[in-house]
N, C-alpha and C. Protein backbone atom coordinates (compact mmCIF):
# COMPACT_ATOMS: atom_id res chain seq x y z
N UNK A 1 67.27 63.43 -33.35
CA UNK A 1 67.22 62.02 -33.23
C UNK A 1 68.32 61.51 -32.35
N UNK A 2 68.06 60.05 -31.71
CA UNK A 2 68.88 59.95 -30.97
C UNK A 2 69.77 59.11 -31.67
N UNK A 3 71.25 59.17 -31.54
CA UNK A 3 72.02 57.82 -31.71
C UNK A 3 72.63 57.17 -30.56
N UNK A 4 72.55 56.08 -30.46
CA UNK A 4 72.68 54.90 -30.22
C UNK A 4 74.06 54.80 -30.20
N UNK A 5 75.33 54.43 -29.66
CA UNK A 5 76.94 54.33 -29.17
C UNK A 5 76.96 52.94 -29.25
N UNK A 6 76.29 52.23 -28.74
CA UNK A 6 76.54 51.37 -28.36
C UNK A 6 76.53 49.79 -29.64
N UNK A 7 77.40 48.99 -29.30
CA UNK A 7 77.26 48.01 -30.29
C UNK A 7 76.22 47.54 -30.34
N UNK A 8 76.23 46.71 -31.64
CA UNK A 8 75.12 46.12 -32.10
C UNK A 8 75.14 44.85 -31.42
N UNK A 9 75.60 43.99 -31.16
CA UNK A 9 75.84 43.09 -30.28
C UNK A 9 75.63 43.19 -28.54
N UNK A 10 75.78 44.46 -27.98
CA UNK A 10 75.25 44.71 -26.95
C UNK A 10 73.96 45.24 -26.91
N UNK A 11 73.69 45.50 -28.04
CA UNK A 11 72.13 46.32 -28.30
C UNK A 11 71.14 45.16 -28.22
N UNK A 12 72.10 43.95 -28.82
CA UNK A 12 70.81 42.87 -28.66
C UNK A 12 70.58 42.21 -27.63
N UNK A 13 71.91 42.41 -26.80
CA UNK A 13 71.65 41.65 -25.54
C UNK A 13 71.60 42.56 -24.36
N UNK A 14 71.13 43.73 -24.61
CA UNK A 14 70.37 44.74 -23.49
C UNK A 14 68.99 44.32 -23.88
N UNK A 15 68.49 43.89 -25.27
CA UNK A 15 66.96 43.88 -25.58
C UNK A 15 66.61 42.72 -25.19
N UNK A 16 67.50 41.58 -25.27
CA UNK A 16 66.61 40.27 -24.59
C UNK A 16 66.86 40.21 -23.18
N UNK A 17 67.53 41.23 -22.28
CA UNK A 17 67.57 41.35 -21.12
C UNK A 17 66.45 41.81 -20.71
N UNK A 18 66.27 43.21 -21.25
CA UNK A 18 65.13 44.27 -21.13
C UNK A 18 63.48 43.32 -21.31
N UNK A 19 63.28 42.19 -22.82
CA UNK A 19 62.26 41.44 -22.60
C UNK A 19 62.07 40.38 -21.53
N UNK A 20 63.04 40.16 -21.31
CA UNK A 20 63.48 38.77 -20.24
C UNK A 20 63.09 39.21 -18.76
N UNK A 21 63.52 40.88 -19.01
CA UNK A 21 62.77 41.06 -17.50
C UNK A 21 61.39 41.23 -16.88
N UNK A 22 60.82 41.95 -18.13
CA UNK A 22 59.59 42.50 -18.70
C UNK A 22 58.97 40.82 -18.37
N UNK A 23 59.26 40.21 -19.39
CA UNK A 23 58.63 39.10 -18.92
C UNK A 23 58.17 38.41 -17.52
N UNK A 24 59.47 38.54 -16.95
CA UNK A 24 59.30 37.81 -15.59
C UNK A 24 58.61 38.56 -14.79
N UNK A 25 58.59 40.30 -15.17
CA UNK A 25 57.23 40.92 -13.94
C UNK A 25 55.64 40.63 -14.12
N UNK A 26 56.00 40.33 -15.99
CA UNK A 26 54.75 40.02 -16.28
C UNK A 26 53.86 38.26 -15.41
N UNK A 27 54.51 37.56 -15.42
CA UNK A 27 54.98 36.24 -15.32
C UNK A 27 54.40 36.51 -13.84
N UNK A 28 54.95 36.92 -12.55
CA UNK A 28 54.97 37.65 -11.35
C UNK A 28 53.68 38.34 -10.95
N UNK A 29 53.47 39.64 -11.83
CA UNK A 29 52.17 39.92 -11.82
C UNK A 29 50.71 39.49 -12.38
N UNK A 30 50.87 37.93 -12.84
CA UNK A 30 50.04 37.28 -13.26
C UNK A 30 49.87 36.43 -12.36
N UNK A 31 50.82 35.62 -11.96
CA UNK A 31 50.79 34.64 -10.50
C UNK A 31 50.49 35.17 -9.12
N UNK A 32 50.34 36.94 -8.71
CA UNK A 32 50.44 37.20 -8.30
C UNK A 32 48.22 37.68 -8.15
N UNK A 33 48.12 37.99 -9.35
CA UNK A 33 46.75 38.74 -9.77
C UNK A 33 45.78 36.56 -9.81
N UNK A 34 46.33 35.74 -9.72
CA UNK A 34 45.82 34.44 -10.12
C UNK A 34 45.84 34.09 -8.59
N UNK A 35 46.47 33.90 -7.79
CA UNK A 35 47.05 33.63 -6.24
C UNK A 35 46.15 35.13 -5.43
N UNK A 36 45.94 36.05 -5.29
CA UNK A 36 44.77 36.63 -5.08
C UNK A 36 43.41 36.65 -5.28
N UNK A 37 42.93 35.93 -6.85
CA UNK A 37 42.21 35.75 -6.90
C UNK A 37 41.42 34.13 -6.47
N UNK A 38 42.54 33.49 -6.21
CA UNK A 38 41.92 32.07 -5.54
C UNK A 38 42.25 31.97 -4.16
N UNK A 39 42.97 32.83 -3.37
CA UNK A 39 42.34 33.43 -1.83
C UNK A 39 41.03 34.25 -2.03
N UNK A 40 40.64 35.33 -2.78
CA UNK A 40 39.75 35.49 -2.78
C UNK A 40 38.26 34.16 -2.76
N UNK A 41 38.39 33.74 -3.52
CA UNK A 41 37.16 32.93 -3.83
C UNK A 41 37.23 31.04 -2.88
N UNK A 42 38.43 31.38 -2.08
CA UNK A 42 38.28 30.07 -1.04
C UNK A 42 37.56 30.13 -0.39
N UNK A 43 36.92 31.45 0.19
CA UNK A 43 35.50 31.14 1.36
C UNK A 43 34.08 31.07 0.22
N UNK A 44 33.91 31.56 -0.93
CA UNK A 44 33.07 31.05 -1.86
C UNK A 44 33.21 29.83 -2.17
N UNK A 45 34.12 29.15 -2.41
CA UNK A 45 34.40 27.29 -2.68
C UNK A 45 34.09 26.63 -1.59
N UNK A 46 34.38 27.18 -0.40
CA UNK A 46 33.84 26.53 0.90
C UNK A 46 32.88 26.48 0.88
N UNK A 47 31.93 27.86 0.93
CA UNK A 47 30.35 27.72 1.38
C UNK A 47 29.60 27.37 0.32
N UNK A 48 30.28 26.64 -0.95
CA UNK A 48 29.57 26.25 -1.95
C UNK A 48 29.57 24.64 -1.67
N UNK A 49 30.83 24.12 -1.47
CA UNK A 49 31.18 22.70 -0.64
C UNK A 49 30.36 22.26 -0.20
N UNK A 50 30.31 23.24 1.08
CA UNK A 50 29.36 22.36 2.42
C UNK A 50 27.68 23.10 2.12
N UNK A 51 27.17 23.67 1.15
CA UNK A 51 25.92 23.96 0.33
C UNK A 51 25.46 22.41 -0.26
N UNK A 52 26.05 22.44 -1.30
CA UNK A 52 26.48 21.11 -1.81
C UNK A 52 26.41 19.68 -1.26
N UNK A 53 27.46 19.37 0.09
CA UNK A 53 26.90 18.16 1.21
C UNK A 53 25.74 18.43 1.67
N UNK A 54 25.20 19.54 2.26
CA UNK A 54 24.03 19.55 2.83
C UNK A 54 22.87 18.96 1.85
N UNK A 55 22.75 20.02 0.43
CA UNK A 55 21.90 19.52 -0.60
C UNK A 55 21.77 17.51 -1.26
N UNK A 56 22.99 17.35 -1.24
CA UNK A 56 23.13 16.01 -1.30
C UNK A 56 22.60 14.92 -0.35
N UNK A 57 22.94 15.26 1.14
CA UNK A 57 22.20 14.71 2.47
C UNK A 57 20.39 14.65 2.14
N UNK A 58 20.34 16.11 2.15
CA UNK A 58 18.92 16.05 1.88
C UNK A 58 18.06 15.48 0.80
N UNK A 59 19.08 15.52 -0.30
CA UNK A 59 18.55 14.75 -1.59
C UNK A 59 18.25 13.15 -1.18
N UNK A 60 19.69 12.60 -0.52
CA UNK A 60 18.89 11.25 -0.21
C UNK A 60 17.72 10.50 0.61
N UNK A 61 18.07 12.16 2.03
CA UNK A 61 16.70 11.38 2.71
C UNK A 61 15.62 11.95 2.16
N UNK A 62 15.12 12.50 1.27
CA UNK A 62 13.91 12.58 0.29
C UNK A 62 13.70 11.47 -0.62
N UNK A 63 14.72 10.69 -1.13
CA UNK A 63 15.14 9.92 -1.94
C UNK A 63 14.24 8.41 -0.88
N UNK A 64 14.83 8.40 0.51
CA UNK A 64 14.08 7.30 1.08
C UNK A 64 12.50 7.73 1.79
N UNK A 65 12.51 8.85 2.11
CA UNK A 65 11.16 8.89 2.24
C UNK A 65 9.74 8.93 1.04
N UNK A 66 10.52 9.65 0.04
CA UNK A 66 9.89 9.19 -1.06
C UNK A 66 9.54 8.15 -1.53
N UNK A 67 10.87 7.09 -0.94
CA UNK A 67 10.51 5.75 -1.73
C UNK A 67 9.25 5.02 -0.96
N UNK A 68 9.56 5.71 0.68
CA UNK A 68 8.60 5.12 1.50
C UNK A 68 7.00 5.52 1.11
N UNK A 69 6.79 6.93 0.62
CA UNK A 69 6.04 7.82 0.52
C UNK A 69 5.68 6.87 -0.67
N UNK A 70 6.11 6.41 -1.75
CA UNK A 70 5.40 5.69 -3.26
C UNK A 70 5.13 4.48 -2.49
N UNK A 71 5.48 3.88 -1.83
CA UNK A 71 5.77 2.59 -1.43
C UNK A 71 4.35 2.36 -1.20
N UNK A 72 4.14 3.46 0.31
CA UNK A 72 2.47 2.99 1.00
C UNK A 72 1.49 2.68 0.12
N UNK A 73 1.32 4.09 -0.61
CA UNK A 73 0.31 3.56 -1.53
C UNK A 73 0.02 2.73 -2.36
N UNK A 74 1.00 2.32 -3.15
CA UNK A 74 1.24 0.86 -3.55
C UNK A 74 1.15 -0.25 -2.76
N UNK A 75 1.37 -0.27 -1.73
CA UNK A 75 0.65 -1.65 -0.73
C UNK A 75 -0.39 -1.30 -0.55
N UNK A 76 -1.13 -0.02 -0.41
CA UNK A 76 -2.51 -0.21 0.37
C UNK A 76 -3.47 -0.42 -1.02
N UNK A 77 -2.62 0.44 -2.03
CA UNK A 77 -3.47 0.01 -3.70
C UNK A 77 -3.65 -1.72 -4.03
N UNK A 78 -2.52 -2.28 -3.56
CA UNK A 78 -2.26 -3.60 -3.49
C UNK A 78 -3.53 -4.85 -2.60
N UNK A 79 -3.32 -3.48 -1.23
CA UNK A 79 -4.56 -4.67 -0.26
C UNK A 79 -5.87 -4.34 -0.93
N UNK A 80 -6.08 -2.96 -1.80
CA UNK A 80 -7.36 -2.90 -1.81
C UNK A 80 -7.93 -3.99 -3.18
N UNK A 81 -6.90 -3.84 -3.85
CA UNK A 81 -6.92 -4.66 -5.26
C UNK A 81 -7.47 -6.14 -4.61
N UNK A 82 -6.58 -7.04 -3.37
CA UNK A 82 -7.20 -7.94 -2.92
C UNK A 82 -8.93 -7.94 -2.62
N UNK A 83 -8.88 -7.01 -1.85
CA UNK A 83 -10.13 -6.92 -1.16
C UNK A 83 -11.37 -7.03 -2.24
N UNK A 84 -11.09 -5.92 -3.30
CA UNK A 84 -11.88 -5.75 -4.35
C UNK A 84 -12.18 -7.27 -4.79
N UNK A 85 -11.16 -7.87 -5.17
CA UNK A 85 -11.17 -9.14 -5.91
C UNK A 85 -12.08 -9.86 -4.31
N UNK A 86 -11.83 -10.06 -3.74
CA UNK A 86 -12.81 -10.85 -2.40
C UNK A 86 -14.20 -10.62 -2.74
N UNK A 87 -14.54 -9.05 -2.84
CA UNK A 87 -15.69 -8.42 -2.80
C UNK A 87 -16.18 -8.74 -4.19
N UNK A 88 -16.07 -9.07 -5.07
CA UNK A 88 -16.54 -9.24 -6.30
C UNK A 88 -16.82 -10.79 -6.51
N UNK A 89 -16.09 -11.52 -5.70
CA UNK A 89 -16.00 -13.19 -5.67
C UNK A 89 -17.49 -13.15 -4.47
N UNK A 90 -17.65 -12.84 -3.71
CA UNK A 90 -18.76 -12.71 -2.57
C UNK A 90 -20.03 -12.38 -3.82
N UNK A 91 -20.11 -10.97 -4.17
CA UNK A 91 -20.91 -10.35 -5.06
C UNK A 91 -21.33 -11.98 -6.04
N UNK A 92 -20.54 -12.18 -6.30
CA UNK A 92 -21.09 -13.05 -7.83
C UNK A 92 -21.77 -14.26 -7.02
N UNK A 93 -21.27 -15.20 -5.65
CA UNK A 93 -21.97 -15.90 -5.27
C UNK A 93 -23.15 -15.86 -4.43
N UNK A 94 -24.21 -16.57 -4.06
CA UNK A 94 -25.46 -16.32 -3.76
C UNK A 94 -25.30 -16.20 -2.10
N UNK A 95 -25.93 -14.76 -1.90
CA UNK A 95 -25.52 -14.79 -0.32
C UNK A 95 -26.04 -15.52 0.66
N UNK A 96 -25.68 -15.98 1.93
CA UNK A 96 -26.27 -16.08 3.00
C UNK A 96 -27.87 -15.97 3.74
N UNK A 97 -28.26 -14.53 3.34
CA UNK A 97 -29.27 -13.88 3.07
C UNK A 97 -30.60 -14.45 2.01
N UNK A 98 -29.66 -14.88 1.26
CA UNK A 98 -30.72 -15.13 -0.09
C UNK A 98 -30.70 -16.66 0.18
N UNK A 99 -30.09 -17.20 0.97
CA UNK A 99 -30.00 -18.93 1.24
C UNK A 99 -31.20 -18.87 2.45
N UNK A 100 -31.06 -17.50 3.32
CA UNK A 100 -32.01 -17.99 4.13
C UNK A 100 -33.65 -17.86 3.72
N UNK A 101 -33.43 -16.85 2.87
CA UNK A 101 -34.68 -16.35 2.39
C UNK A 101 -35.73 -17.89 1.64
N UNK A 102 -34.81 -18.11 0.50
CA UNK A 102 -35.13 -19.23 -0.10
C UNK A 102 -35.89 -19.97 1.10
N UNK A 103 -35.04 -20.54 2.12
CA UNK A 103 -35.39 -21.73 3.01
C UNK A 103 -36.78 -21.39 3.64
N UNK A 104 -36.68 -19.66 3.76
CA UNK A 104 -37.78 -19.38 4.98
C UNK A 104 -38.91 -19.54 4.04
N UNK A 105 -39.05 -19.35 2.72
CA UNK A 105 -40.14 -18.80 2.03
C UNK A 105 -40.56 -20.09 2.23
N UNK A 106 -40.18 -21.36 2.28
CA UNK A 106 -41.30 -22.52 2.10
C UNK A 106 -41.83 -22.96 3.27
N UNK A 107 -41.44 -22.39 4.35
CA UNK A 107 -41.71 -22.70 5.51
C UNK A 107 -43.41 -22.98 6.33
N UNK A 108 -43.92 -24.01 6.32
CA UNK A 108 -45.32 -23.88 6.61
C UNK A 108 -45.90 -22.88 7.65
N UNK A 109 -47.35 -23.39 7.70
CA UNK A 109 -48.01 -22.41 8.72
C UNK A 109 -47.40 -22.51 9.93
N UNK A 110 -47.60 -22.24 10.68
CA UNK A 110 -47.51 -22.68 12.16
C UNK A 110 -46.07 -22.13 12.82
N UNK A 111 -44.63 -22.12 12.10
CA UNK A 111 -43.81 -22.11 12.30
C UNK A 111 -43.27 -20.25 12.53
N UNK A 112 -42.97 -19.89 13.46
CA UNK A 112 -42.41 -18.55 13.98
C UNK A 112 -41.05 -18.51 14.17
N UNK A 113 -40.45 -18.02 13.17
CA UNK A 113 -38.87 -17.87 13.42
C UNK A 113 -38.54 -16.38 14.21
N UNK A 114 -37.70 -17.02 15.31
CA UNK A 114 -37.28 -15.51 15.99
C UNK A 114 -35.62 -15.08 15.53
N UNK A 115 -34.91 -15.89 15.36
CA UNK A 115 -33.53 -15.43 14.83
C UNK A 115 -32.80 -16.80 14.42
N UNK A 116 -31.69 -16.54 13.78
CA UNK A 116 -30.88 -17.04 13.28
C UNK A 116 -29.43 -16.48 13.48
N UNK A 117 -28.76 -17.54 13.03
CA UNK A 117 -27.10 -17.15 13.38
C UNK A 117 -26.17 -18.10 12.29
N UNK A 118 -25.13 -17.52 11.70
CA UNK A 118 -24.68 -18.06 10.63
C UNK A 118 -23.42 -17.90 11.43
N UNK A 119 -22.37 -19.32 10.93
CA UNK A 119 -21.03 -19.45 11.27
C UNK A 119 -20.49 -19.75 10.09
N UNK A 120 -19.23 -18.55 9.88
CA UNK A 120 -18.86 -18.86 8.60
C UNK A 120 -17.63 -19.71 8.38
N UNK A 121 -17.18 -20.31 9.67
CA UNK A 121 -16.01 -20.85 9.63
C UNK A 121 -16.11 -22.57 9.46
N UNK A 122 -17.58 -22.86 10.39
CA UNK A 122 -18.20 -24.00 9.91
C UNK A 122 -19.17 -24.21 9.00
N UNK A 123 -19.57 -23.27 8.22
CA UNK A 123 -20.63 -22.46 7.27
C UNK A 123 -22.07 -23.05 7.47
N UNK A 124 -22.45 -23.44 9.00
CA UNK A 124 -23.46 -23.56 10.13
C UNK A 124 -24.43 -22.26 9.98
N UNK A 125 -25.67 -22.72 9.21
CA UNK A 125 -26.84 -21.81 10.02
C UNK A 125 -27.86 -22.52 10.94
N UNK A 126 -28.00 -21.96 12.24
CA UNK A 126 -29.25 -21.88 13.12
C UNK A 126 -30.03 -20.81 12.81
N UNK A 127 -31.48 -22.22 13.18
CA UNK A 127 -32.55 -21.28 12.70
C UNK A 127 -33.11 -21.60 14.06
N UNK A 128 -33.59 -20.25 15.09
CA UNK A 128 -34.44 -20.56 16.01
C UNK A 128 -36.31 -20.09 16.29
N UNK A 129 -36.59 -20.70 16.65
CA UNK A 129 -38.26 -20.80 16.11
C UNK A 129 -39.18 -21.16 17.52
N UNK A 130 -40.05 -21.22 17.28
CA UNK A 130 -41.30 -21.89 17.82
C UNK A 130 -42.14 -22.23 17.31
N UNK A 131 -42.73 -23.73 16.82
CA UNK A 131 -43.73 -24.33 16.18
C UNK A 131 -45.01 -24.27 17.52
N UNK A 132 -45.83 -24.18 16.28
CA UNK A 132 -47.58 -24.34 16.87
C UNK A 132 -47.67 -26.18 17.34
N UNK A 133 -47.40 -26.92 16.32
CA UNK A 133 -47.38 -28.44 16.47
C UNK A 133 -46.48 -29.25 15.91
N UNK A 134 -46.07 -29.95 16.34
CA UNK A 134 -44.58 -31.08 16.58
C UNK A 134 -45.06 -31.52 14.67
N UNK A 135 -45.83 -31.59 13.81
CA UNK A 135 -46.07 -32.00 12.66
C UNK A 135 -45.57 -30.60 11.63
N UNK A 136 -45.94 -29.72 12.04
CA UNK A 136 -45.22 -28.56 11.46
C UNK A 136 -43.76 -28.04 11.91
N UNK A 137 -43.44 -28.84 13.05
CA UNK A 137 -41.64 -28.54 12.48
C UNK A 137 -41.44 -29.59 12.31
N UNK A 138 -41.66 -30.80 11.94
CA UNK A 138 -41.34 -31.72 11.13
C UNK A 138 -41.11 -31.70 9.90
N UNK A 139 -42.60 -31.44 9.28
CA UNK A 139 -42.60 -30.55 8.09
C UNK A 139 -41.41 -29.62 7.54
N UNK A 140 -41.49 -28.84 8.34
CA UNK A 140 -40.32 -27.70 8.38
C UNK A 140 -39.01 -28.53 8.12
N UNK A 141 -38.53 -29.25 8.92
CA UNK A 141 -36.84 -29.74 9.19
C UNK A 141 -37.17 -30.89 7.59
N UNK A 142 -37.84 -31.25 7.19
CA UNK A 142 -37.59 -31.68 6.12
C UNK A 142 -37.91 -31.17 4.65
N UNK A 143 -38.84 -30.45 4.67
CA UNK A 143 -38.33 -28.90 3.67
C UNK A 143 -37.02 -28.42 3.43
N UNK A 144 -36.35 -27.92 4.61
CA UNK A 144 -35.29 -27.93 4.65
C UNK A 144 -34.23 -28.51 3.92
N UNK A 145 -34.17 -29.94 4.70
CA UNK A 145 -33.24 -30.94 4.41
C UNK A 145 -33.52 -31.30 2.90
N UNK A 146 -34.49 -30.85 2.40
CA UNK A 146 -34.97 -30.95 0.89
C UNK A 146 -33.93 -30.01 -0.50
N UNK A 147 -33.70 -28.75 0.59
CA UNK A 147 -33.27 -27.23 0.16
C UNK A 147 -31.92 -27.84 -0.31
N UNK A 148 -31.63 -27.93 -1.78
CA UNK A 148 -29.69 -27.66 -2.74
C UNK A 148 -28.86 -27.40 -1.92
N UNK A 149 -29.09 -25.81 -1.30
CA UNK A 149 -27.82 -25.46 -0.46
C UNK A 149 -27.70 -26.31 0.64
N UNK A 150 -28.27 -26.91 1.60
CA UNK A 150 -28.11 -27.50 2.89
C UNK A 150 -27.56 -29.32 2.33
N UNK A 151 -26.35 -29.45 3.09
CA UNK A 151 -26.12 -30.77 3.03
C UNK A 151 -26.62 -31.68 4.62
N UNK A 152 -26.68 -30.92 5.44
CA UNK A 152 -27.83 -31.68 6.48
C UNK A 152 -28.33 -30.42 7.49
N UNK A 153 -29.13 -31.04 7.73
CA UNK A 153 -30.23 -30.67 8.38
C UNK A 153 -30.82 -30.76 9.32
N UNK A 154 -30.53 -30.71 11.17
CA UNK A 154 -30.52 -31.71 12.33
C UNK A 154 -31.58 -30.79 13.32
N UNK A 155 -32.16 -31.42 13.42
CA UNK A 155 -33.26 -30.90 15.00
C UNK A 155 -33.23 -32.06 16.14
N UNK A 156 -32.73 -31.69 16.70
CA UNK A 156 -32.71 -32.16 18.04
C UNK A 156 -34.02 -33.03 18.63
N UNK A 157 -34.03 -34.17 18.74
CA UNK A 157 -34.88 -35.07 19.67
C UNK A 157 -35.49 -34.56 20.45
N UNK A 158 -35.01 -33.59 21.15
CA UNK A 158 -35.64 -33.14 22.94
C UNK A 158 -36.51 -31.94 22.43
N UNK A 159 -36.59 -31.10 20.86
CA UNK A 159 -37.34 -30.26 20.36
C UNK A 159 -38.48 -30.72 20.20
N UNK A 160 -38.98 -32.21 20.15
CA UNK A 160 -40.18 -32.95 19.83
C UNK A 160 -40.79 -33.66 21.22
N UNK A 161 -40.30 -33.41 22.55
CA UNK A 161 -40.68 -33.71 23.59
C UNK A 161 -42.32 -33.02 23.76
N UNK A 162 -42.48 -31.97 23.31
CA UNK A 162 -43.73 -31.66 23.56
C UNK A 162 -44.84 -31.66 22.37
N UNK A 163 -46.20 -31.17 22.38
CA UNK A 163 -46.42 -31.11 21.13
C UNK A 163 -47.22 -30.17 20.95
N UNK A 164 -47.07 -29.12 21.59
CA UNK A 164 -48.14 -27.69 21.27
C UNK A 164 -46.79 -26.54 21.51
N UNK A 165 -46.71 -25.57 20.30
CA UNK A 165 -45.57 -24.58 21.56
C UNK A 165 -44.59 -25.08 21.35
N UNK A 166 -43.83 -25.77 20.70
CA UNK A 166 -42.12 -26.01 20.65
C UNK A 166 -41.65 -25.27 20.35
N UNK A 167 -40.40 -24.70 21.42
CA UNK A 167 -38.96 -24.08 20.96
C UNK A 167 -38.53 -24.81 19.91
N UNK A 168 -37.67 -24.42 18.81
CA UNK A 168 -36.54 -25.21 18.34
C UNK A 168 -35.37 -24.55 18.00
N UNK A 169 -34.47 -25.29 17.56
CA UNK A 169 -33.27 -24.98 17.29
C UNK A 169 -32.93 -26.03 15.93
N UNK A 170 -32.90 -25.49 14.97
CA UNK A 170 -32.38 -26.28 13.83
C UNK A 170 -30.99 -25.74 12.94
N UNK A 171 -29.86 -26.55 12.73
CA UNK A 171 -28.74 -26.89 12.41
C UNK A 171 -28.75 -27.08 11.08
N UNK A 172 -28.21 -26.27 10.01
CA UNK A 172 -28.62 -26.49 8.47
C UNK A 172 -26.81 -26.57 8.16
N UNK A 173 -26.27 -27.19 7.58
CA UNK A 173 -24.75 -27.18 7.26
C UNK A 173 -24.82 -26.55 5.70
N UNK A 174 -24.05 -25.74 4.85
CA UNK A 174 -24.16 -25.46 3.98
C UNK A 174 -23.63 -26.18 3.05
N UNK A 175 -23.56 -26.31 1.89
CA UNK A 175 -23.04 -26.76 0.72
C UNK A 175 -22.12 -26.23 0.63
N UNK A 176 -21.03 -26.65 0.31
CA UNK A 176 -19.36 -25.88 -0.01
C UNK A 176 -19.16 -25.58 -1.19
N UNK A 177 -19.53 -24.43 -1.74
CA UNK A 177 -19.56 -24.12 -3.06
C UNK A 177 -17.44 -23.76 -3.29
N UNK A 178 -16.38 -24.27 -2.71
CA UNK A 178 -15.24 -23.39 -2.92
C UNK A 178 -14.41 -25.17 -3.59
């Protein structure tokens, strides 16, 4: 066994020397193993960084094209919703078609309609024709002027210049159903 010479008083202060040093390599080789390992991983923190800005950049302009991307369809869902509602307001009232029909069905003998033309801004139908005799589009223009939907009803003076064979042209104004 070994003995020990030395005082007890120096024995203790060789041992907190001896830990004190111990310590500080430890201390050293920890700052040392910590400071290597965060040079190590600075070009990983970098290319995680600018990973990161890029992903973020891109997140927002997805963020506005998306919004643009929800957006359209919602306006065009929007115009069609109008339209629909137009088309269903048309649907429920009595068309054009069925105004002329009505008018034509009472129309006497004699009378040959070749076309018509509807203005919807003055809600004006012409009816153009040729009567057999000046008494049958007479007839006719006041049938007409007889018809709910029409608030007047105009044939021209110079349509009655002859009396076998008349062109005409008759002017029916509609009723404003709005």
């Amino acid at each position: 066994m070994f003995h020990n010479l030395l005082a007890a008083e120096k024995k203790k202060s060789l041992r907190i020397e001896y830990y004190t040093r111990l310590a500080t390599v430890a201390c050293f080789v920890f700052a040392g193993a910590v400071l290597s390992g965060s040079v190590a991983l600075l070009p990983t923190y970098l290319q995680l960084r600018t990973t990161l800005n890029f992903l973020q950049e891109d997140a927002a302009r997805y963020e506005t094209e998306d919004a643009v991307a929800v957006a359209e369809p919602f306006e065009r869902l929007g115009e069609s919703a109008v339209l629909l509602e137009r088309m269903e307001l048309v649907a429920s009232e009595e068309g054009v078609g069925d105004i002329v029909r009505a008018a034509l069905s009472s129309r006497p003998e004699g009378i040959a309609i070749v076309g018509f033309s509807y203005d919807r801004d003055t809600s004006l139908i012409t009816l153009e024709g040729v009567a057999e005799t000046r008494s049958a589009l007479v007839s006719f223009t006041r049938t007409l002027g007889e018809h709910e939907r029409f608030t007047s009803v105009t044939n021209p003076i110079a349509d009655l210049a002859i009396s076998r064979d008349l062109p005409f042209r008759i002017s029916c104004t509609l009723v404003d159903t709005t």
